[in-house]
Protein backbone atom coordinates (compact mmCIF):
# COMPACT_ATOMS: atom_id res chain seq x y z
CA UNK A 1 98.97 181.15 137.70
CA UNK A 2 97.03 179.32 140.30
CA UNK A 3 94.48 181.14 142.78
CA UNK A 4 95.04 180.02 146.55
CA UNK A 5 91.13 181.13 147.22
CA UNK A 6 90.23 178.12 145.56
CA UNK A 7 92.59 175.44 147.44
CA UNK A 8 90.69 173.28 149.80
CA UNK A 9 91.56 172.47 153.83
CA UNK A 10 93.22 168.89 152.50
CA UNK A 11 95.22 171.26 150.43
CA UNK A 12 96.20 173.47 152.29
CA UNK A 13 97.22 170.71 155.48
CA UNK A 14 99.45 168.93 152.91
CA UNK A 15 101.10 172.35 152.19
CA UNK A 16 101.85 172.98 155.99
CA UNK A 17 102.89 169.48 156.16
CA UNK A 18 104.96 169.32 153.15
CA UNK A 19 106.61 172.97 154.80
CA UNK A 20 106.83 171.52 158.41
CA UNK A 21 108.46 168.44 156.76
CA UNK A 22 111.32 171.14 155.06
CA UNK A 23 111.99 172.73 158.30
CA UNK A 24 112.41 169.43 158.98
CA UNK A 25 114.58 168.24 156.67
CA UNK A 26 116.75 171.52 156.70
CA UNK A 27 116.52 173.12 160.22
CA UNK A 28 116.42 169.40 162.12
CA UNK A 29 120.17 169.41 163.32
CA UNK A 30 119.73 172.93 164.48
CA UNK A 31 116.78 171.50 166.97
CA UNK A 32 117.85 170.68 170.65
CA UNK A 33 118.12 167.21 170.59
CA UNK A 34 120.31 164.26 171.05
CA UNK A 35 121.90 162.37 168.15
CA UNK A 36 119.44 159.96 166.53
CA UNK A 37 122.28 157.71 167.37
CA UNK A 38 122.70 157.81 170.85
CA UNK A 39 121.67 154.76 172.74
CA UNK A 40 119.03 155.62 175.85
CA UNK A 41 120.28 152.07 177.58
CA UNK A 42 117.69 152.94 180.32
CA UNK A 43 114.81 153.31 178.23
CA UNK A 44 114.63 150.41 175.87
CA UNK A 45 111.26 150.24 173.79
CA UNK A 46 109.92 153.02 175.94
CA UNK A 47 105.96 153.50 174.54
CA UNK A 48 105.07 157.42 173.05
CA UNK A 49 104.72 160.49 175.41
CA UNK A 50 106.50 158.94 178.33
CA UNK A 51 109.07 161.31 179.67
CA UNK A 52 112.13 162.62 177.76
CA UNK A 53 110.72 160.69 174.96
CA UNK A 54 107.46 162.27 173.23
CA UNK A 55 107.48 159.50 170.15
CA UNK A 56 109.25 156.90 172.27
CA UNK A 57 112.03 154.71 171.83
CA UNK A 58 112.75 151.53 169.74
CA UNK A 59 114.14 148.41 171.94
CA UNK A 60 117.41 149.40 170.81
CA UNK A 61 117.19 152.46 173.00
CA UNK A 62 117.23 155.19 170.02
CA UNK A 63 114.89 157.67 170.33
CA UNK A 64 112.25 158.09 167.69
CA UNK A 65 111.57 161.60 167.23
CA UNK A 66 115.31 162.44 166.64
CA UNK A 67 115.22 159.36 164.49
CA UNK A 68 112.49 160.44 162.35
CA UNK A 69 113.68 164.02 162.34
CA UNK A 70 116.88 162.37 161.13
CA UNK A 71 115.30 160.00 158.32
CA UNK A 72 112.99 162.98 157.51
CA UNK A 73 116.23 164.58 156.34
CA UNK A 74 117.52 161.79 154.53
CA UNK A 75 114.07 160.66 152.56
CA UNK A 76 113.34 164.27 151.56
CA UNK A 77 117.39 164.90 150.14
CA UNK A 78 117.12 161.55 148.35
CA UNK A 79 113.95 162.53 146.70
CA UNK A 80 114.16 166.25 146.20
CA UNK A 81 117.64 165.28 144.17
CA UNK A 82 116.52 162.44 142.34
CA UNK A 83 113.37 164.39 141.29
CA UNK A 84 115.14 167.02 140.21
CA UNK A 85 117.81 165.55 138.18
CA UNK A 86 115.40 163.34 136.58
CA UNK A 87 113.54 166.00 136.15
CA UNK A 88 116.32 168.32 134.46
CA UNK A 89 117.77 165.40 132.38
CA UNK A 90 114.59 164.12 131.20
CA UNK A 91 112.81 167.60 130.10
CA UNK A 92 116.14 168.28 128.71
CA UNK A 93 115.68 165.23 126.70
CA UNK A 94 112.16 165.13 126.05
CA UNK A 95 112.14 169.10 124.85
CA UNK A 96 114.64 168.32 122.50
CA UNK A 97 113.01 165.20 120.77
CA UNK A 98 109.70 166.83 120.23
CA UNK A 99 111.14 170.09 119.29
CA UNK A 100 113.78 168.68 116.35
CA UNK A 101 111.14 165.96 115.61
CA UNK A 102 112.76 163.19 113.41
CA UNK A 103 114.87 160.60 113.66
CA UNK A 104 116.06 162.23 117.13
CA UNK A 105 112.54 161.75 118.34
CA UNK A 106 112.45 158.48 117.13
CA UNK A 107 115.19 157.46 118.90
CA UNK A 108 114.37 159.36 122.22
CA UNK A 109 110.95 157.80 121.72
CA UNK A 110 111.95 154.42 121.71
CA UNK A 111 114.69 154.95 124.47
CA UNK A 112 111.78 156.43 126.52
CA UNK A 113 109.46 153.49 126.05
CA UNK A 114 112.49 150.89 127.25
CA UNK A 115 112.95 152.19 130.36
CA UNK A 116 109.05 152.56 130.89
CA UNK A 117 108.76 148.84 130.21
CA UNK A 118 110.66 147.94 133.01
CA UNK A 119 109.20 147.86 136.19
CA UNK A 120 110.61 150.89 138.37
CA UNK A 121 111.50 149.08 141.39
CA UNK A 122 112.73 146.07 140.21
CA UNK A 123 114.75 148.44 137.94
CA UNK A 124 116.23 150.60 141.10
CA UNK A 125 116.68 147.12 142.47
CA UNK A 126 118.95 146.06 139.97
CA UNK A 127 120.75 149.58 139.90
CA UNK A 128 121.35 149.57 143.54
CA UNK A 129 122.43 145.76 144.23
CA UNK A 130 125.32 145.62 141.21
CA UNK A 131 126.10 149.79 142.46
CA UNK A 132 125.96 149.77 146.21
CA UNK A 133 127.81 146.04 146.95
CA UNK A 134 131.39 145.14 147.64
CA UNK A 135 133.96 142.99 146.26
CA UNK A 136 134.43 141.70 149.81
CA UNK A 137 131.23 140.65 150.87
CA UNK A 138 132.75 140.71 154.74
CA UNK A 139 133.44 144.85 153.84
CA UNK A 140 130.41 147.18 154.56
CA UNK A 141 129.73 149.82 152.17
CA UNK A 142 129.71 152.86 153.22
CA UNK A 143 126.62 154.99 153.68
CA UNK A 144 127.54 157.95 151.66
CA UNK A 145 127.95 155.32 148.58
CA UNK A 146 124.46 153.93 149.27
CA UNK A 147 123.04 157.23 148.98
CA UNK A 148 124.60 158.35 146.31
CA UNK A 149 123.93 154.85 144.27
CA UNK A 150 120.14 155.19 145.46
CA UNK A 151 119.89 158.57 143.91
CA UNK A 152 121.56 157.77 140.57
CA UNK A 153 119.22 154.72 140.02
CA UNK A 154 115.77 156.49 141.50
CA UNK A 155 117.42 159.34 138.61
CA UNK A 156 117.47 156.56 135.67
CA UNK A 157 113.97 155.35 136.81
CA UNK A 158 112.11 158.77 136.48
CA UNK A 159 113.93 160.53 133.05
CA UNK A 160 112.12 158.02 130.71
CA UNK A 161 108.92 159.09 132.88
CA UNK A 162 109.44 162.84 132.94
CA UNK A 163 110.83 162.94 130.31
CA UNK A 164 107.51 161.36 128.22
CA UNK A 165 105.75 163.90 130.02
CA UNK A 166 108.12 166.90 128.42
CA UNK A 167 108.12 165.41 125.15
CA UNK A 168 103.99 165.59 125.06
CA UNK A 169 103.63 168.71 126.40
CA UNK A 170 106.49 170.45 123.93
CA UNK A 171 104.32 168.52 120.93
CA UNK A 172 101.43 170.84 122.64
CA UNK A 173 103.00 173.81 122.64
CA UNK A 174 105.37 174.08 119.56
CA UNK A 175 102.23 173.64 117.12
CA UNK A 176 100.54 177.19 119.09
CA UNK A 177 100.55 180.42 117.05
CA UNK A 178 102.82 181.93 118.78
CA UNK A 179 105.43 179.93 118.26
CA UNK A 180 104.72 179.70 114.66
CA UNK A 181 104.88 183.32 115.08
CA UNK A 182 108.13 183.50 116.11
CA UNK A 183 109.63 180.97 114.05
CA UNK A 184 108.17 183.33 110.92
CA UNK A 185 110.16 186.28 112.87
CA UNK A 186 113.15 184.69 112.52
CA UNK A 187 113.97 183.60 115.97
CA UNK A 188 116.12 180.56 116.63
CA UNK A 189 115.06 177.21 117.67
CA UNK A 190 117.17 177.46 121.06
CA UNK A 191 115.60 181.19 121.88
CA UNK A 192 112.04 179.60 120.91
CA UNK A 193 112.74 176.76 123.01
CA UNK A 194 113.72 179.05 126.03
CA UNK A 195 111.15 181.54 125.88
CA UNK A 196 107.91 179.83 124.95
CA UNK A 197 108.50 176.45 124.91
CA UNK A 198 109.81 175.89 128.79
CA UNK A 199 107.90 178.67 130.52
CA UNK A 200 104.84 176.63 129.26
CA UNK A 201 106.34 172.94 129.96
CA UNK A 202 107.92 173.53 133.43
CA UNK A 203 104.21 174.10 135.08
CA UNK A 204 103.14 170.78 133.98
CA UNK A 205 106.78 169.34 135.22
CA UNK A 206 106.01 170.66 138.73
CA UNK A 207 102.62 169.31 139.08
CA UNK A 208 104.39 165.72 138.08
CA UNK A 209 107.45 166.45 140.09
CA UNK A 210 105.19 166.14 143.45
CA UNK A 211 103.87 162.79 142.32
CA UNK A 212 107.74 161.84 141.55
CA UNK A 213 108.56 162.70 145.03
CA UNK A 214 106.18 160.40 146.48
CA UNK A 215 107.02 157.51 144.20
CA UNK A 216 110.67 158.22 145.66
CA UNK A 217 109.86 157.89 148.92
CA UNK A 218 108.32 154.86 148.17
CA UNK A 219 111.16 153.56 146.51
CA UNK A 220 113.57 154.32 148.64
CA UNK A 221 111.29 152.64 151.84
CA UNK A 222 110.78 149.62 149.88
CA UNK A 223 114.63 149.01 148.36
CA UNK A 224 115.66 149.83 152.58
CA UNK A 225 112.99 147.29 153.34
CA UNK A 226 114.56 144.90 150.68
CA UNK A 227 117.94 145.26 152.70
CA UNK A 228 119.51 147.56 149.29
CA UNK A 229 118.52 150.92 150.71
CA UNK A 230 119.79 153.13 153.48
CA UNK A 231 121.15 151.09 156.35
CA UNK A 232 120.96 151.38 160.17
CA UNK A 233 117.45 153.41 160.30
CA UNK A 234 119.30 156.77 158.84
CA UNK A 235 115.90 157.37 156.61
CA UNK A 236 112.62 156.47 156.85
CA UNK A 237 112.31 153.42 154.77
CA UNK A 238 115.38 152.58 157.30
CA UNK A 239 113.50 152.49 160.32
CA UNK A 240 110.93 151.00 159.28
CA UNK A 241 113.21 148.30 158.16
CA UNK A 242 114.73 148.54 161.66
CA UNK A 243 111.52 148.48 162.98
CA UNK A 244 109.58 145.65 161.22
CA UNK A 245 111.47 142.91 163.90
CA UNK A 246 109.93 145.08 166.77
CA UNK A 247 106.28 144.83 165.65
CA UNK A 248 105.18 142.45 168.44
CA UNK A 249 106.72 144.38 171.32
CA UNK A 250 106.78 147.49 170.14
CA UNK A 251 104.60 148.10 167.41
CA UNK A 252 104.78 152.30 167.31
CA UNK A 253 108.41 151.89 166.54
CA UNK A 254 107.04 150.38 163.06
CA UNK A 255 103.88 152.31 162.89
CA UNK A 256 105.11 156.15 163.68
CA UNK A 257 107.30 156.11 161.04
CA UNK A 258 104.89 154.62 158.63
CA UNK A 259 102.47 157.17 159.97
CA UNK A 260 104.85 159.90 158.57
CA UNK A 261 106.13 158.10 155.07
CA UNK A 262 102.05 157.92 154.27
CA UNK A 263 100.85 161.21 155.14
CA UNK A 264 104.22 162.72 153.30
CA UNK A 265 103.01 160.81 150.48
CA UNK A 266 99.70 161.75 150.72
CA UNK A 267 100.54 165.20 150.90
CA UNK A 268 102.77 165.68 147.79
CA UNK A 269 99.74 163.28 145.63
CA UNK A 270 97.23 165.98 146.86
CA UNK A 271 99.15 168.96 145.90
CA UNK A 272 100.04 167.18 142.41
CA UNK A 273 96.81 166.68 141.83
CA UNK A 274 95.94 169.84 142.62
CA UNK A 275 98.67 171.43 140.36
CA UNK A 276 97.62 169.48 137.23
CA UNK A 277 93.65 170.48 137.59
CA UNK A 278 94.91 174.29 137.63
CA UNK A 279 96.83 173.51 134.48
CA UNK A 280 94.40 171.43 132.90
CA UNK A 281 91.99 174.85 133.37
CA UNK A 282 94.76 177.06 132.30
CA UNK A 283 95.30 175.25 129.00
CA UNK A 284 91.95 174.85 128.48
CA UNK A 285 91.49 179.08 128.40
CA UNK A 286 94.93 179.54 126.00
């Protein structure tokens, strides 16, 4: 569907960014270094490229590459699966409104334009503080529960957004011949639905879904910043929350993993972008 001839250099270095950040994400523990959270007690707030330490260390003594390869891990799982179940859930949803049309539309509609009207980080905020706290206050909550509370509420926050999208492009594609067509051949709403409708929607929810993932990061950087997200540096947002009391002494322990948030981000806006113009010319030829 799209031509590769055409992609530009600032495509094609997100796309080997985007890869080297998967290899990354699912090949770091297999690399030959030390736990992210082993303590280098000689080398406190070492600077980048000094020896044994290529990125450095932060003045706690943890070294930042394994960090990052670490939080790289973390940041890409948490928005891979909240992109993706949004994703499902909403288009799921959306589909189904625009397809039955009615009062189920209506409703979906409305639903859609709630949770749209809240702001999505104050939103997640809300989500995560009531979700991820204890009883106890003097009990810390385990990681594993942080994550998996971050996830469901970064989930909620993107189905009334992908789910919009679905909704517009099924209104697109369920008034095209074809599908009249079919409907006059006697074909069921749910085969219809399979085999035109969602071959022709899931392009448009891919180009969004890379746009998603970025927002995610974001989110999840921001709620770690806001002392909600994923504690003790495990993720990128983490460490830079780790990092923001180091900026006087050691200002690469903030700024490397900022360096790597933005040009993830970067990367999956570019490809997005890049994704919808090849649509927007594909739908412009049906």
């Amino acid at each position: 569907m799209f031509n590769n001839s055409k992609f530009t250099k600032p495509t094609w270095l997100s796309i080997s960014w985007l890869g080297l950040m998967l290899f990354l994400a699912v090949f770091g523990s297999l690399l030959p270094f030390k736990s992210w959270k082993f303590v280098y007690e000689d080398d406190l707030g070492v600077v980048p490229f000094s020896p044994g330490h290529i990125l450095g260390t932060d003045n706690n003594g943890y070294d930042l590459l394994a960090s990052l390869i670490a939080g790289t891990r973390m940041s890409i799982f948490i928005a891979v699966t909240a992109v993706s179940l949004g994703g499902l859930i909403g288009s799921a949803l959306g589909i189904t409104a625009a397809f039955v049309r009615g009062k189920v539309d209506t409703v979906m509609s409305t639903l859609f334009n709630v949770g749209l009207a809240v702001p999505n980080l104050v939103l997640a905020l809300a989500l995560v503080s009531v979700l991820a706290t204890n009883v106890d206050i003097n009990q810390s909550v385990p990681t594993w529960r942080r994550v998996m509370v971050l996830i469901v509420s970064l989930t909620i926050v993107l189905i009334p957004i992908l789910g919009r999208i679905a909704r517009g492009a099924t209104l697109s594609w369920s008034g095209r011949d074809f599908v009249t067509a079919a409907r006059s051949m006697g074909m069921r709403d749910r085969q219809i639905i399979m085999k035109h409708i969602v071959p022709n929607v899931l392009p448009a929810l891919i180009a969004v879904a890379f746009l998603a993932v970025g927002v995610v990061i974001i989110a999840e950087a921001s709620l770690s910043i806001l002392g909600v997200g994923i504690p003790d540096g495990a993720s990128w947002g983490g460490m830079i929350a780790r990092g923001r009391n180091d900026l006087e002494y050691s200002p690469h322990v903030l700024y490397i993993p900022v360096i790597f948030l933005a040009i993830t981000v970067i990367s999956t806006n570019q490809i997005g972008e890049v994704l919808r113009s090849k649509l927007d010319s594909r739908e412009a030829k049906v």
